[in-house]
Every structure is written in C-alpha cells, then in structure tokens.
Protein backbone atom coordinates (compact mmCIF):
# COMPACT_ATOMS: atom_id res chain seq x y z
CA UNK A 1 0.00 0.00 0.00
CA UNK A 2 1.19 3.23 -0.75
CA UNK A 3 1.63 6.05 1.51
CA UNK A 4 -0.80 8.19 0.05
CA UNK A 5 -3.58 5.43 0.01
CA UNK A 6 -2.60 4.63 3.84
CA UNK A 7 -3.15 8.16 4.80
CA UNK A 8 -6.98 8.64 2.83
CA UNK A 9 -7.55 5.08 4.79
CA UNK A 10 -6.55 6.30 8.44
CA UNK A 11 -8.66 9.68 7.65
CA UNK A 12 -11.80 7.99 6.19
CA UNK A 13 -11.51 5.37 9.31
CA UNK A 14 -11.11 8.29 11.48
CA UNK A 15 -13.96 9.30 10.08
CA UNK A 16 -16.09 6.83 10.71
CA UNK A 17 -14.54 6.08 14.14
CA UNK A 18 -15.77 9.64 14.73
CA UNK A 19 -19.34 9.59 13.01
CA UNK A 20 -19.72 6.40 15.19
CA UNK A 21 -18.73 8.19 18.53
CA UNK A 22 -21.48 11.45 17.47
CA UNK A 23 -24.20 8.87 17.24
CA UNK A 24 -23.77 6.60 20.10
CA UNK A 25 -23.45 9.68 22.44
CA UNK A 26 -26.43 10.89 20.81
CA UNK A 27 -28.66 8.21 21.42
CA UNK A 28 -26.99 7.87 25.20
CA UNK A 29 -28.29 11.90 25.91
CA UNK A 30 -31.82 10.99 24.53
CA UNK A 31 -32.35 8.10 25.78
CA UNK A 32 -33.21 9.35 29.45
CA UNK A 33 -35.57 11.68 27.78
CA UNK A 34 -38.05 9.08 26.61
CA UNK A 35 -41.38 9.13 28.11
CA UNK A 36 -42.88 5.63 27.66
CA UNK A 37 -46.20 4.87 27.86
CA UNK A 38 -48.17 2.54 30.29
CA UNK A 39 -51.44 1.34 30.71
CA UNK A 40 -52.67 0.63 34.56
CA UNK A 41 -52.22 -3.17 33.51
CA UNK A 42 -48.63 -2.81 32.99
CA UNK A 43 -48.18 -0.88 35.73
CA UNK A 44 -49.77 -3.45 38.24
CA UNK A 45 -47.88 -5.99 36.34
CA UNK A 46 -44.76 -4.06 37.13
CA UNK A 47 -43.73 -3.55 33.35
CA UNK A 48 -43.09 0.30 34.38
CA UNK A 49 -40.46 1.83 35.32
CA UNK A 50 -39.91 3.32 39.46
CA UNK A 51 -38.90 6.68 39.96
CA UNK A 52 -38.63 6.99 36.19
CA UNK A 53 -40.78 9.99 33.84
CA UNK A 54 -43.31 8.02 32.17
CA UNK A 55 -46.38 8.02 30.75
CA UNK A 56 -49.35 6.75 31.95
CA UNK A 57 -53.04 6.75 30.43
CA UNK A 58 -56.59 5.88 30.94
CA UNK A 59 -60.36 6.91 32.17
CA UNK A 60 -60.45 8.61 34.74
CA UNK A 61 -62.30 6.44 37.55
CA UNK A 62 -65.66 8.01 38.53
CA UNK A 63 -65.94 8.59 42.33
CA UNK A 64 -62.31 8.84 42.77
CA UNK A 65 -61.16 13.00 42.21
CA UNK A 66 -60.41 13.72 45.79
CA UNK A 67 -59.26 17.83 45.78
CA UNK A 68 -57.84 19.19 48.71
CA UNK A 69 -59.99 22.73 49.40
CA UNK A 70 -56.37 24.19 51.36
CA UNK A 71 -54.21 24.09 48.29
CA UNK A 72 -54.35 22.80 44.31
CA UNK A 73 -53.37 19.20 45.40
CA UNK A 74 -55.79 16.45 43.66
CA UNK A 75 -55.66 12.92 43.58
CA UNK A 76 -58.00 10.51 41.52
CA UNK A 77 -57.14 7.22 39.84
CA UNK A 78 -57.29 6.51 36.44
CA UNK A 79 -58.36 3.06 35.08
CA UNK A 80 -58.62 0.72 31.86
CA UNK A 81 -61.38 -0.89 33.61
CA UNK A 82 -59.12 -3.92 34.58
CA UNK A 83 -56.39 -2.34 37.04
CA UNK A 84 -56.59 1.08 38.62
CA UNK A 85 -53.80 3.71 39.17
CA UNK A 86 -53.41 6.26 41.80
CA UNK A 87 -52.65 9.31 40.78
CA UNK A 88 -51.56 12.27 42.45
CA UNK A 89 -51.26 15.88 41.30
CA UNK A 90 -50.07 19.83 42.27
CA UNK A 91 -51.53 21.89 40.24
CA UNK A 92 -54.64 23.36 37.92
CA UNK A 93 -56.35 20.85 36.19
CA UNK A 94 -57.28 21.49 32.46
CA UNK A 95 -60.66 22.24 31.95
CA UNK A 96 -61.76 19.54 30.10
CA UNK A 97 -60.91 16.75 32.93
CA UNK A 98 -63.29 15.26 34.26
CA UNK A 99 -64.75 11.63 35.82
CA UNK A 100 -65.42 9.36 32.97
CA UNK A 101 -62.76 10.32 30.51
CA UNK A 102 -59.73 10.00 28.93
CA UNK A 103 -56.62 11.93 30.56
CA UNK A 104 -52.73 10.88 29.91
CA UNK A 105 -50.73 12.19 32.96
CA UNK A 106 -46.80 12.42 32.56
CA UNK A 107 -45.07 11.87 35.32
CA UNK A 108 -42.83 9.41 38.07
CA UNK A 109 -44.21 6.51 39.63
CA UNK A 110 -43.03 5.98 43.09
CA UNK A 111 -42.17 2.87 45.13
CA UNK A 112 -45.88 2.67 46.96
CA UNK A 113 -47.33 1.95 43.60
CA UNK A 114 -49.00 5.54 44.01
CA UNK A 115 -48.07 7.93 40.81
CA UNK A 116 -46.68 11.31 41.16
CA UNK A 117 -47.75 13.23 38.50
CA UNK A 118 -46.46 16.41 36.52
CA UNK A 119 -48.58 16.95 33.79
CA UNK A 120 -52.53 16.07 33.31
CA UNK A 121 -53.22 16.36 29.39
CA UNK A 122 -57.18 15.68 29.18
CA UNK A 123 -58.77 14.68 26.18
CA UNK A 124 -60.44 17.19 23.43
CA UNK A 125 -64.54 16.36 23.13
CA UNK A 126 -66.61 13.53 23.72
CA UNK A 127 -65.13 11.73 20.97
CA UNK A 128 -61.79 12.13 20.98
CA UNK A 129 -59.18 9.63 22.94
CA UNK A 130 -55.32 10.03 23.12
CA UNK A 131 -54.27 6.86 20.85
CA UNK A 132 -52.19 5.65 23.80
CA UNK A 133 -55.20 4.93 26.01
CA UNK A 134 -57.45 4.15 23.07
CA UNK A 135 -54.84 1.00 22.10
CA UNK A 136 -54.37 -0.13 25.76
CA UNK A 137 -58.11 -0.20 26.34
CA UNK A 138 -58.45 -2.17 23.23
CA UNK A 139 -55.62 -4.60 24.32
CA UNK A 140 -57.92 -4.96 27.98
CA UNK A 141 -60.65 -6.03 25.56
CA UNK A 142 -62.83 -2.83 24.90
CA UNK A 143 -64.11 -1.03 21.93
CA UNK A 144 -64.05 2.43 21.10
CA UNK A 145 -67.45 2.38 20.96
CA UNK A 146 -67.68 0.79 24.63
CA UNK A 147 -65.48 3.72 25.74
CA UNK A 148 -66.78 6.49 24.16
CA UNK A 149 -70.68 4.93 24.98
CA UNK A 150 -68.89 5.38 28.59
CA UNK A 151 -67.37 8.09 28.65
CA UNK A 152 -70.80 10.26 27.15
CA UNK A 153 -73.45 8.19 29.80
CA UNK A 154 -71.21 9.38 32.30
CA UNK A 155 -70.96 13.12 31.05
CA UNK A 156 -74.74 13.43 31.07
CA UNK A 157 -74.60 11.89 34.77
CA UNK A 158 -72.87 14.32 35.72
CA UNK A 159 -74.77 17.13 33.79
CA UNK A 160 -77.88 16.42 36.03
C-alpha cells in the first residue's frame, strides 16, 4: 500500500470512528428523555419503570377526584377498567378533565405503587381519545365504541 492510500484510509476510518462516537453519544443523551407509555395493567404488572418519567393513560375512575380545598393538590385514579392507578397531582387541572374520561398524565411513579404526576393532558370532546389509552383499552378487551358509549353516559350523569 502506498503512503498516500494509507493516509486517505486512516482519515476515512477516522472518520467513521468519529461519526460512530457522534451517534452513540447521541442516542446515550436521549435516551433518558423518553417518556414511555403505560397502561394501569402494565403498571400493576410491574412492566413500568420506578422513579422513572413516564407516561401513563386511561379513564379517569368516577368517584375517585379527591381535591384538597387548602391548596391545588388532587388525587384521583385513572383506570382501563381492569387495574386502577393512583394518581396524584399539584396543580390546575385542564378544563376539560373530568370523571369518565380520557386523561394521559406524565409523570414518576413511586415505590408505593402511588403515581406522582407532573402533567394532566385531558382529552379534546366527547369523541376524541389520546391513541395511547385508546390502544391499551383495546388490548384490555374494549371497543371504542364501549369507551366512548362510557365516557358520554357518564358526562350526562354528571350534567344532572
């Protein structure tokens, strides 16, 4: 091999050696950034991560929103009508939560099962479910139709 070769094949291996370096570091610094989703059944089954930001969907469980009158603190659980999760959060609730519907909450779950949350998103109209909860409802064994027939009987209960 001739010098000149050598040299273009330590610089294009230097290259790569460096290309491979960027990526891997890359993927290291996002990889604690990814919020993975769980249903309540994976989270009973212990499939979710402890002290870890996750995400975590379903209804939320009518009967359950507990709000402390002293400060902003509520707790409610959320359910896919198999397992329930406890939720608790600091904070303002958006306006469209409610008992009977779908909410995703981001957030840690701690050692006592109980989950700490951060952020409540709630769901847009009566028809509308975040894809997360509507796929791990589905994989409990319920329709969208079952949900949504749910989720609007117990809107009007609460109307009254």
């Amino acid at each position: 091999m001739t010098p000149k070769r050598r040299q273009k094949l330590l610089v294009i291996l230097g290259c790569l050696v460096l290309a491979g370096l960027a990526v891997g570091l890359t993927l290291y610094a996002l990889r604690a950034n990814i919020n993975l989703f769980f249903s309540p059944v994976q989270i009973a089954q212990g499939d979710a991560p402890v002290e870890r930001t996750i995400r975590a969907g379903g209804m939320v469980k009518e009967g359950s929103v507990i709000r402390d009158p002293q400060s902003l603190d509520v707790e409610f659980q959320i359910t896919d009508y198999v397992d329930e999760l406890a939720v608790a959060y600091s904070g303002i609730l958006p306006d469209l939560f409610r008992e009977g519907q779908g909410v995703v909450v981001i957030g840690k779950l701690l050692a006592n099962g109980q989950f700490m949350a951060d952020k409540v998103l709630a769901r847009h109209d009566e028809n509308y479910m975040p894809p997360e909860v509507a796929q791990a409802l589905e994989e409990a064994g319920y329709s969208a139709a079952d949900y949504q027939a749910k989720a609007a009987e117990v809107g009007q209960r609460l109307e009254l």
